[in-house]
Protein backbone atom coordinates (compact mmCIF):
# COMPACT_ATOMS: atom_id res chain seq x y z
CA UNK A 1 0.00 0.00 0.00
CA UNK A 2 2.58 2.55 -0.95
CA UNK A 3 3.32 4.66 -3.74
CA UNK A 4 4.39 1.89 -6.30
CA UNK A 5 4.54 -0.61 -7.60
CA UNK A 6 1.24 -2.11 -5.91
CA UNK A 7 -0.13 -5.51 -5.99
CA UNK A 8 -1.05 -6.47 -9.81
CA UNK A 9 -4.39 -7.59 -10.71
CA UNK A 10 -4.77 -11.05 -10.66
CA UNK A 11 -6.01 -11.00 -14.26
CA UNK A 12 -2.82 -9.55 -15.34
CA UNK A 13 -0.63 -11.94 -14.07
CA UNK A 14 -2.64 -14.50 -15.82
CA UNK A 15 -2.55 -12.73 -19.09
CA UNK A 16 1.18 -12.43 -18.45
CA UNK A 17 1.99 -16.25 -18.46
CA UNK A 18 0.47 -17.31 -21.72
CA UNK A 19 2.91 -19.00 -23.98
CA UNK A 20 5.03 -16.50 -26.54
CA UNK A 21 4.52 -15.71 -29.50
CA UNK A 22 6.71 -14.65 -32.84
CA UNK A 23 7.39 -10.77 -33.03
CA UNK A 24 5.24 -10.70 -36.44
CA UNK A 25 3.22 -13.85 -36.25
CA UNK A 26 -0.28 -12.58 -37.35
CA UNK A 27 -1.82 -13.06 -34.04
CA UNK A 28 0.89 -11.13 -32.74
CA UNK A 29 0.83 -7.71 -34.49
CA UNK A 30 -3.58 -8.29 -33.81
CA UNK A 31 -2.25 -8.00 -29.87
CA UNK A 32 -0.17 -4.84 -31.04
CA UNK A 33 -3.09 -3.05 -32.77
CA UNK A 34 -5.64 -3.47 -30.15
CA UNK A 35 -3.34 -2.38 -27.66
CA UNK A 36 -3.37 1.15 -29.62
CA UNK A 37 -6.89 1.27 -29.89
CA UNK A 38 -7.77 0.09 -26.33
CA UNK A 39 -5.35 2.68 -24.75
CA UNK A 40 -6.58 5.98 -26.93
CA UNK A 41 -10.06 5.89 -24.39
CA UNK A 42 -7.03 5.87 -21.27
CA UNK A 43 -5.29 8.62 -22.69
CA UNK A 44 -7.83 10.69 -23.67
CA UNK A 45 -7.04 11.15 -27.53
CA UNK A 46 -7.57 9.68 -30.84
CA UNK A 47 -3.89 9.68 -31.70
CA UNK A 48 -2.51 7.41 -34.05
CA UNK A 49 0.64 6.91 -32.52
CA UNK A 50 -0.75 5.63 -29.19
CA UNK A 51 1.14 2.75 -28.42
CA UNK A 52 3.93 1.18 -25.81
CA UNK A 53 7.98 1.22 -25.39
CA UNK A 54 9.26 -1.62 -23.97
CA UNK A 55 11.11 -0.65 -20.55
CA UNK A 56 9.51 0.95 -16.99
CA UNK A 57 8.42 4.21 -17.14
CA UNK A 58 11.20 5.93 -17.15
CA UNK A 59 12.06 4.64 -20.50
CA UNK A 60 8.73 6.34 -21.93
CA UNK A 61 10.47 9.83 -20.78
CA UNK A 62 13.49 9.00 -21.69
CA UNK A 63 12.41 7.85 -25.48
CA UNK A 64 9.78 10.90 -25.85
CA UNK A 65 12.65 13.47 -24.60
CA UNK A 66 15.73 12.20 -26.75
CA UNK A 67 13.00 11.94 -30.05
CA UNK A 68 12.01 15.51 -29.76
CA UNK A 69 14.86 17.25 -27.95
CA UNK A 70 18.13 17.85 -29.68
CA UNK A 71 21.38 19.48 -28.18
CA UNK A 72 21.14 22.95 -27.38
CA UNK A 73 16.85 23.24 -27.23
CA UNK A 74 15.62 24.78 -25.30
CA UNK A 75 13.52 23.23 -22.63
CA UNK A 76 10.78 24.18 -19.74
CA UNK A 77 10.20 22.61 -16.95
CA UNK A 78 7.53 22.44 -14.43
CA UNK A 79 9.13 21.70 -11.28
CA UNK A 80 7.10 20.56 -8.25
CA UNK A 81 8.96 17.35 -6.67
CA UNK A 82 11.61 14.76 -7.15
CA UNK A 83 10.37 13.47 -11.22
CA UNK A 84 10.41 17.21 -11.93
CA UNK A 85 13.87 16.96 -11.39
CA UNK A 86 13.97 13.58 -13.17
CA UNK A 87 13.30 15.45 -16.29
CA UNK A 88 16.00 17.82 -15.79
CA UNK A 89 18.93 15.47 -15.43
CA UNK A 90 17.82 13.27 -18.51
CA UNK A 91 17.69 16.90 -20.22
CA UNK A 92 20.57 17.44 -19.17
CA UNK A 93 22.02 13.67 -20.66
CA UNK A 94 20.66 14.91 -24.04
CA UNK A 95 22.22 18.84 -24.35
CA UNK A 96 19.21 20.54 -23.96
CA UNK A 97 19.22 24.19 -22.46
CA UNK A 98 17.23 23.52 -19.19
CA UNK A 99 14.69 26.47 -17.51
CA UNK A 100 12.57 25.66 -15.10
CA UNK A 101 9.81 26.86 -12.85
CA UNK A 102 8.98 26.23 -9.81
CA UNK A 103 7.13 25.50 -6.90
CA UNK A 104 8.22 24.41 -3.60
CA UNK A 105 7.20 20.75 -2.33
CA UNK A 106 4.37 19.95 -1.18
CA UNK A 107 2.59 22.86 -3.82
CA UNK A 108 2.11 23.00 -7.36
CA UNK A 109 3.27 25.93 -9.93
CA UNK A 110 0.55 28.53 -11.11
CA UNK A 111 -0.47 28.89 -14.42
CA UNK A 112 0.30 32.37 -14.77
CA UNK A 113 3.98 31.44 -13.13
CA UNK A 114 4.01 29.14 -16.18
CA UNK A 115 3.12 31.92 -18.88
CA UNK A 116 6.06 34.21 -17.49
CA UNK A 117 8.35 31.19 -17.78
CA UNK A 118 7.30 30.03 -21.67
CA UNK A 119 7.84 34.15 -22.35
CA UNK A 120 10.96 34.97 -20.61
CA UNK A 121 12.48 31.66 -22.07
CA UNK A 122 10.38 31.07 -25.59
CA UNK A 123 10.82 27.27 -25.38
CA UNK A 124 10.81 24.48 -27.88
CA UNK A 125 9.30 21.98 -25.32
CA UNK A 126 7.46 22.27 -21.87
CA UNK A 127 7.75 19.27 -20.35
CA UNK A 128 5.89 18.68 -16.52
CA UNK A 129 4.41 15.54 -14.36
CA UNK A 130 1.27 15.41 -14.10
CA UNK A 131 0.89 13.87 -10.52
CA UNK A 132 4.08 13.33 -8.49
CA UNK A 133 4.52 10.79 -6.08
CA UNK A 134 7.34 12.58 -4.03
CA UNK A 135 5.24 14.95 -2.86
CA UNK A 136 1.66 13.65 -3.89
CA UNK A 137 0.68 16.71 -5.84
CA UNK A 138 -1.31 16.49 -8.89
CA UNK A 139 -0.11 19.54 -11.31
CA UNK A 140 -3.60 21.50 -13.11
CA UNK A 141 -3.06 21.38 -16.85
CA UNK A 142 -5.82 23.60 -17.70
CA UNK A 143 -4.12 25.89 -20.08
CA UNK A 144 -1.06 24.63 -20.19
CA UNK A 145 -1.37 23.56 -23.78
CA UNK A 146 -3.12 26.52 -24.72
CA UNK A 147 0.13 28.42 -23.60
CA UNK A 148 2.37 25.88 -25.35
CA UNK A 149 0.61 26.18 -28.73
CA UNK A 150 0.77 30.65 -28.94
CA UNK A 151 4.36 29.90 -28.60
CA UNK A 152 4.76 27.06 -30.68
CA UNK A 153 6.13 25.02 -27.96
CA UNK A 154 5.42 21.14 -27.67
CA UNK A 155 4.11 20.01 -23.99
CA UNK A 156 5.08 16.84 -22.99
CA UNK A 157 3.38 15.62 -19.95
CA UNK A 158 4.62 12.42 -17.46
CA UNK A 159 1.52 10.42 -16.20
CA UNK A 160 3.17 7.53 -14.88
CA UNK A 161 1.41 7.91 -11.53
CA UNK A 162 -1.90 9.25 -12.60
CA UNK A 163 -2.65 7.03 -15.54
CA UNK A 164 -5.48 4.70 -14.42
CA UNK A 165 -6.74 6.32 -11.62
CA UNK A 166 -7.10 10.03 -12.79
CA UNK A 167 -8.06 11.28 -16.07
CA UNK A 168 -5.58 11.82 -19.03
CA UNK A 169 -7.38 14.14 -21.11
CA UNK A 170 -4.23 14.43 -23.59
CA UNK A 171 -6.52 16.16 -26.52
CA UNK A 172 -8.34 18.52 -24.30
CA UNK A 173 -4.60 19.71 -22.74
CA UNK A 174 -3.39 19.77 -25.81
CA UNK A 175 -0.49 17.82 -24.82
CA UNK A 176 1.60 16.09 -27.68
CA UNK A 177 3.69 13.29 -25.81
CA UNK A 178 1.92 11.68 -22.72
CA UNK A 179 3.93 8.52 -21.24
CA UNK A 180 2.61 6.68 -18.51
CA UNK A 181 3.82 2.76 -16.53
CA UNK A 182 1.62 0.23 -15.80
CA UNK A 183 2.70 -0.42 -11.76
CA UNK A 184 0.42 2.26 -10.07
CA UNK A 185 -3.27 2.77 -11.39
CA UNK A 186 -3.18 0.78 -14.19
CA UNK A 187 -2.91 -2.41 -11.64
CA UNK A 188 0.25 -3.93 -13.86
CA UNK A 189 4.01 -4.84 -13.67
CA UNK A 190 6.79 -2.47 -14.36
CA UNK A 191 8.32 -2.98 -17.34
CA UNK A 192 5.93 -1.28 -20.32
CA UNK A 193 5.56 2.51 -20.65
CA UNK A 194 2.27 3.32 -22.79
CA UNK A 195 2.88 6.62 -25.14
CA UNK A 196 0.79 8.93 -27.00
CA UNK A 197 2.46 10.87 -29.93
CA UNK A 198 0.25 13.87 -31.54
CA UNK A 199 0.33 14.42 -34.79
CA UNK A 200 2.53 17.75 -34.31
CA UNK A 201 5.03 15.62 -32.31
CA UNK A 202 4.99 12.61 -34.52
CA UNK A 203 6.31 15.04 -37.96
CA UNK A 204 8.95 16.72 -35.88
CA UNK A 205 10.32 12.89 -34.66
CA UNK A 206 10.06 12.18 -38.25
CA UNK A 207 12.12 14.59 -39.48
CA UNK A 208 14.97 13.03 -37.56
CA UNK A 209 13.73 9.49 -38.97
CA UNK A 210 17.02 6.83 -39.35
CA UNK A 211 16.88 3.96 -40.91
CA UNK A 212 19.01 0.96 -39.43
CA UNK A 213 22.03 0.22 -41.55
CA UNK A 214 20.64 -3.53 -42.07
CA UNK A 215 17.21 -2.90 -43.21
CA UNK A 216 17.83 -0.30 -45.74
CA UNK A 217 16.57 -0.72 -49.39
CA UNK A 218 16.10 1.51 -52.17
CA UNK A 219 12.79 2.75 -50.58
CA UNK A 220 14.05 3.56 -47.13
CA UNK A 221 16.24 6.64 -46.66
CA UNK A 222 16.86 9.02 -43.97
CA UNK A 223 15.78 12.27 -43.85
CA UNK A 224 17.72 15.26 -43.14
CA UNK A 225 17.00 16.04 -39.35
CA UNK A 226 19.49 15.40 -36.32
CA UNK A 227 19.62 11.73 -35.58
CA UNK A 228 17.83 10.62 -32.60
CA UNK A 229 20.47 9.93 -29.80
CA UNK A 230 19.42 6.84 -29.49
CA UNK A 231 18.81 3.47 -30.57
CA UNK A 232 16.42 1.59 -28.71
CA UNK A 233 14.30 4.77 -27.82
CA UNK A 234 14.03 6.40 -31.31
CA UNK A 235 10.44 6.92 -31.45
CA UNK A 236 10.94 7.22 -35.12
CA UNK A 237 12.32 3.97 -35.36
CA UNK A 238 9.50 2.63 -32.80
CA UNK A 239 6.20 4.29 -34.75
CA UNK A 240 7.52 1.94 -37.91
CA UNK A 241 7.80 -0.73 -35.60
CA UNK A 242 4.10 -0.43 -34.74
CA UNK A 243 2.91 0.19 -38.36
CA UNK A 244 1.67 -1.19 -41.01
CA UNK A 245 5.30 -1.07 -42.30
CA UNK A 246 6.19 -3.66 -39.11
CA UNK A 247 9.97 -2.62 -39.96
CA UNK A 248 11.51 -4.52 -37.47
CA UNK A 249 13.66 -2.69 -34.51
CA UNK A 250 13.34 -4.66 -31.51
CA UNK A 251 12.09 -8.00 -30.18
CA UNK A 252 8.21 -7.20 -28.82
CA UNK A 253 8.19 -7.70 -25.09
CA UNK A 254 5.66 -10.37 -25.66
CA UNK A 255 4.45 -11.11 -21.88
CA UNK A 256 4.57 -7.25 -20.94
CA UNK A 257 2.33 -6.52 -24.45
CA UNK A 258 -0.08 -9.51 -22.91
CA UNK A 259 0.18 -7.71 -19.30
CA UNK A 260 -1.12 -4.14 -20.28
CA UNK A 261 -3.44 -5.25 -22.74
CA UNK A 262 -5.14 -6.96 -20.10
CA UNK A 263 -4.82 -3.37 -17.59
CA UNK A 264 -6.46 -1.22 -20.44
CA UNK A 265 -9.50 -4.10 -21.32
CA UNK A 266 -9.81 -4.22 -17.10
CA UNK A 267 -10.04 -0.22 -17.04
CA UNK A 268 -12.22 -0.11 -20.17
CA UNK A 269 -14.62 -2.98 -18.52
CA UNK A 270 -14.80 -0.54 -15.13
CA UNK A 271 -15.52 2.41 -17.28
CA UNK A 272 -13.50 5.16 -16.90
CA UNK A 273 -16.02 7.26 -15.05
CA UNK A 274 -16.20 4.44 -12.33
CA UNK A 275 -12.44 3.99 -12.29
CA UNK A 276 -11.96 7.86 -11.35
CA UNK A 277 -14.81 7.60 -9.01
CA UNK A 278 -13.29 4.46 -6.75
CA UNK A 279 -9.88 6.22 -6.67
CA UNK A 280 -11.52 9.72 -5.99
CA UNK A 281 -13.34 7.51 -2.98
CA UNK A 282 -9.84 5.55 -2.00
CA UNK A 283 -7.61 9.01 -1.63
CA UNK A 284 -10.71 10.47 0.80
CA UNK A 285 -11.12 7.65 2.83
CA UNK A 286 -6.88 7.38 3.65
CA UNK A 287 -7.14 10.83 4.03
CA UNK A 288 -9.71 10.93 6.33
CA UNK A 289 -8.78 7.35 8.22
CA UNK A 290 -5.24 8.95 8.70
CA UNK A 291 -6.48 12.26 9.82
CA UNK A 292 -8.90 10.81 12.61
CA UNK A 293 -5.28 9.16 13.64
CA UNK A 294 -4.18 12.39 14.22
CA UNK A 295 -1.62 12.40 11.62
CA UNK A 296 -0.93 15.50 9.37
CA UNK A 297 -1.50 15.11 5.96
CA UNK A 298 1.42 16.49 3.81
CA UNK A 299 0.78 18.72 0.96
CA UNK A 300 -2.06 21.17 -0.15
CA UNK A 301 -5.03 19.08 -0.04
CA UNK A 302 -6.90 21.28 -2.96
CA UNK A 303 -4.27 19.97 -5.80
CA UNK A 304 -3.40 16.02 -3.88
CA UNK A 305 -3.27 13.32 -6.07
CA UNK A 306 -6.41 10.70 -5.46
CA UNK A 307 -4.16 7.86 -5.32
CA UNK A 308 -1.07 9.04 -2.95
CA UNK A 309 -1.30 10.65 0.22
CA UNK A 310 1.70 11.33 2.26
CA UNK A 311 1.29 11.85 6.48
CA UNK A 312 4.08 13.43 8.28
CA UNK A 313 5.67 10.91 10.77
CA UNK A 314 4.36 11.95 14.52
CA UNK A 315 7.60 13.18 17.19
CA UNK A 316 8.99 10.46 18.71
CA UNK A 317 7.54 7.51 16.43
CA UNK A 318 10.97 5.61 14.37
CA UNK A 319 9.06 6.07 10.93
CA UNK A 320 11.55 2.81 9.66
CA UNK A 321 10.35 1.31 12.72
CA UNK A 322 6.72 1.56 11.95
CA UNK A 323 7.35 0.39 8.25
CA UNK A 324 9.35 -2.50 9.46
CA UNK A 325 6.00 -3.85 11.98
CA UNK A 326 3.68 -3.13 9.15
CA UNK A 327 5.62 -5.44 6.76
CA UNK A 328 6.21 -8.23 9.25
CA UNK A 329 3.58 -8.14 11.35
CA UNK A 330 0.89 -7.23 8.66
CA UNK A 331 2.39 -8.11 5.37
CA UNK A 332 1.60 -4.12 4.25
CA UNK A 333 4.23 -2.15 2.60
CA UNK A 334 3.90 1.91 2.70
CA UNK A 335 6.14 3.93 1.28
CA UNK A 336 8.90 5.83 2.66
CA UNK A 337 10.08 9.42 1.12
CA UNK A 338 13.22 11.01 -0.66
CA UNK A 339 15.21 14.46 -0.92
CA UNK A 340 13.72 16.90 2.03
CA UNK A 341 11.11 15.13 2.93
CA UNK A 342 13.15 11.36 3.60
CA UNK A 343 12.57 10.37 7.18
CA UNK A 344 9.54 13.09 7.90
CA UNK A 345 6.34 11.55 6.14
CA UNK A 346 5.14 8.00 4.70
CA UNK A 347 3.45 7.60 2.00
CA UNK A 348 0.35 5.81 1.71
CA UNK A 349 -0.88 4.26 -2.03
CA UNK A 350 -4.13 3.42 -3.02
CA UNK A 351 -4.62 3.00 -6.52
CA UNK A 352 -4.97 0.35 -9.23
CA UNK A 353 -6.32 -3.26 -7.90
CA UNK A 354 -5.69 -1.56 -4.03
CA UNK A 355 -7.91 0.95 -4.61
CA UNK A 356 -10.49 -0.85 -2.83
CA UNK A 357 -12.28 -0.49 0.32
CA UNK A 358 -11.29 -3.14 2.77
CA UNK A 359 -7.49 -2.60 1.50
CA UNK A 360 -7.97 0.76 2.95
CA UNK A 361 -9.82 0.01 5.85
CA UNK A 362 -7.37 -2.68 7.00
CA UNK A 363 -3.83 -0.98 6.01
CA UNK A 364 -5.36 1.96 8.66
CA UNK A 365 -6.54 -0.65 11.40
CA UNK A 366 -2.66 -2.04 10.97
CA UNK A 367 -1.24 1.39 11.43
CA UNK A 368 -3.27 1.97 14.31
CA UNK A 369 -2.46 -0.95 15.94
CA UNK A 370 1.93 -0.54 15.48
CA UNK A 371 1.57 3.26 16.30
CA UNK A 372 -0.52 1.94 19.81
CA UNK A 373 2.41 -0.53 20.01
CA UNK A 374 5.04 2.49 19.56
CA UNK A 375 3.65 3.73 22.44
CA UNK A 376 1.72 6.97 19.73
CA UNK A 377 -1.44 7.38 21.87
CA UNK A 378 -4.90 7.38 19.70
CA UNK A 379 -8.32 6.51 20.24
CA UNK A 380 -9.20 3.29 18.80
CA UNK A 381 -11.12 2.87 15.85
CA UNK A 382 -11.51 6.40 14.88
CA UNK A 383 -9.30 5.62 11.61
CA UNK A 384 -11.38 2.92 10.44
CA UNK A 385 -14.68 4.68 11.10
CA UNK A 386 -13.75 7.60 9.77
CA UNK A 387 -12.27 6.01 6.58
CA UNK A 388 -15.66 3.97 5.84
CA UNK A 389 -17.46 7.13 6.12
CA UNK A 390 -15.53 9.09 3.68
CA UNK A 391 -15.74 6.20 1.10
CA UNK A 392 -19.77 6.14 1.53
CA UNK A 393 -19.91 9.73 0.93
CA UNK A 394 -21.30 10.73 -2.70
């Protein structure tokens, strides 16, 4: 029950052990295309290019920065916690010229902040996350694409946390790369990033289309643009992958293709509206079971993520202490934290297949019980009452 990876769903898992199949075997590539379709209703967009690079999450950013960033770009971005900061050192791996703007932890950064940052440093790209699980903050992108497109910026937006459980709206933000991982919300293993590529950001990535030395014929050039700087996550390279063309780049990660095609057709089968709705319910009721604990809740509470909530750790209590009993004595992970706030809060997940009501209601009657045992003095039952009421409420 922390911030991720959570427990898959047991569907998944299933899916995931089916036999293997050949990278172009007919049945195959039918996996690959309903994969794109079923994930354009998760993202929020009828993009073409809506499709999966095999890695964790991180290798989603790290293929949609290196396609459309080139050495010496310049680069915006939205700073609000630790993956903020992620984004700036794999900038920083590629060349790009790196602004940012910023909020402190714990807050998100205003859009008007944002508008004096894209004109006092005229971007190519504007790159934020959309909910960080450092801090638990869930950045607004109202307008943030509108901004992006008067300057004739791209915005790529990181949804690794918030895919599944909150809604990617990617068409409505006017976002052109979204990448998102299928170990928090989406109720899957690490190890498959889904991406959406806009149309915009899908002709500047092909202007900087290579062809692999081996698989050239008289039909297949390159084109004139800066090579991607890399290999494996050339997006370029990828998008034929996925095409009709099927021009062959990598070996399909056949059991992580099964995995999150089974997380989108489980999402899709909940309906969206219901998904949002259960993790909407999950982040009140930890809030409110770890409130009536009479823990403080980290973060402002207007912009928290539904699925992460962090709790600073009370005087006195050994927070590795109380993480320790919860794992042997209960079997319950929760997270711990990194950078300023390491060793002041835990972080408590509830999202994907643990999004659910009893998960909740038992991870706080846990808690309660090694904070009594810690000798933290609260009133029991309070959490668990309090958390049961908050899920009822409409």
């Amino acid at each position: 029950m922390g911030p991720g990876p959570i427990n898959a769903h047991p569907r998944v898992l299933r899916a995931m052990s089916a036999d293997l199949l050949g990278q172009f075997d007919p049945e195959m590539t039918r996996y690959m295309n309903e994969v794109m379709a079923l994930y354009r209703p998760i993202f929020g967009t009828d993009n073409r290019w809506t499709l999966l690079v095999d890695g964790t999450a991180r290798a989603g950013i790290e293929a949609a920065l290196v396609s459309i960033v080139t050495p010496g770009d310049t680069v915006l971005v939205v700073n609000f916690g630790r993956f903020g900061l992620l984004l700036k050192e794999i900038l920083g791996r590629i060349g790009a010229r790196i602004e940012t703007v910023d909020a402190p932890w714990g807050e998100v950064v205003p859009l008007d902040a944002i508008k004096q940052a894209i004109e006092r440093s005229q971007p190519k790209v504007l790159a934020t996350i959309h909910g960080d699980t450092s801090t638990t903050m869930a950045q607004p992108m109202d307008g943030i694409g509108a901004l992006c497109r008067d300057a004739d910026a791209l915005l790529y937006v990181d949804a690794t946390a918030t895919i599944g459980g909150m809604e990617i709206a990617a068409d409505a933000w006017g976002a052109d790369i979204v990448t998102g991982g299928l170990q928090k919300c989406l109720g899957g293993s690490s190890g498959s990033a889904p991406i959406t590529i806009s149309d915009r950001a899908a002709a500047l990535i092909n202007r900087r289309k290579h062809i692999e030395l081996g698989l050239r014929t008289g039909s297949l050039d390159d084109v004139d643009g800066m090579i991607i700087g890399s290999n494996y996550f050339d997006l370029g390279m990828i998008m034929d992958y996925w095409s009709e063309k099927r021009l062959n780049h990598h070996t399909e990660a056949t059991t992580m293709l099964y995995g999150a095609r089974e997380c989108a057709r489980i999402m899709l089968e909940e309906g969206l509206a219901a998904r949002f709705s259960r993790h909407r319910a999950a982040g009140r009721a930890m809030s409110a079971g770890l409130r009536a604990l009479g823990l403080a809740l980290f973060g402002d509470d207007r912009f928290r993520m539904t699925n992460v909530t962090a709790a600073y750790i009370p005087q006195g209590i050994e927070g590795e202490r109380v993480r320790q009993r919860m794992r042997e004595d209960f079997e319950i992970e929760i997270g711990t934290a990194f950078g300023p706030l390491a060793g002041k809060v835990w972080r408590f997940g509830a999202m994907g297949y643990n999004a659910r009501k009893h998960k909740i209601l038992i991870t706080l009657g846990a808690l309660e019980a090694v904070l009594r045992a810690e000798g933290y003095g609260c009133q029991p039952g309070l959490a668990v009452e309090a958390a049961l009421s908050a899920w009822n409420e409409a």
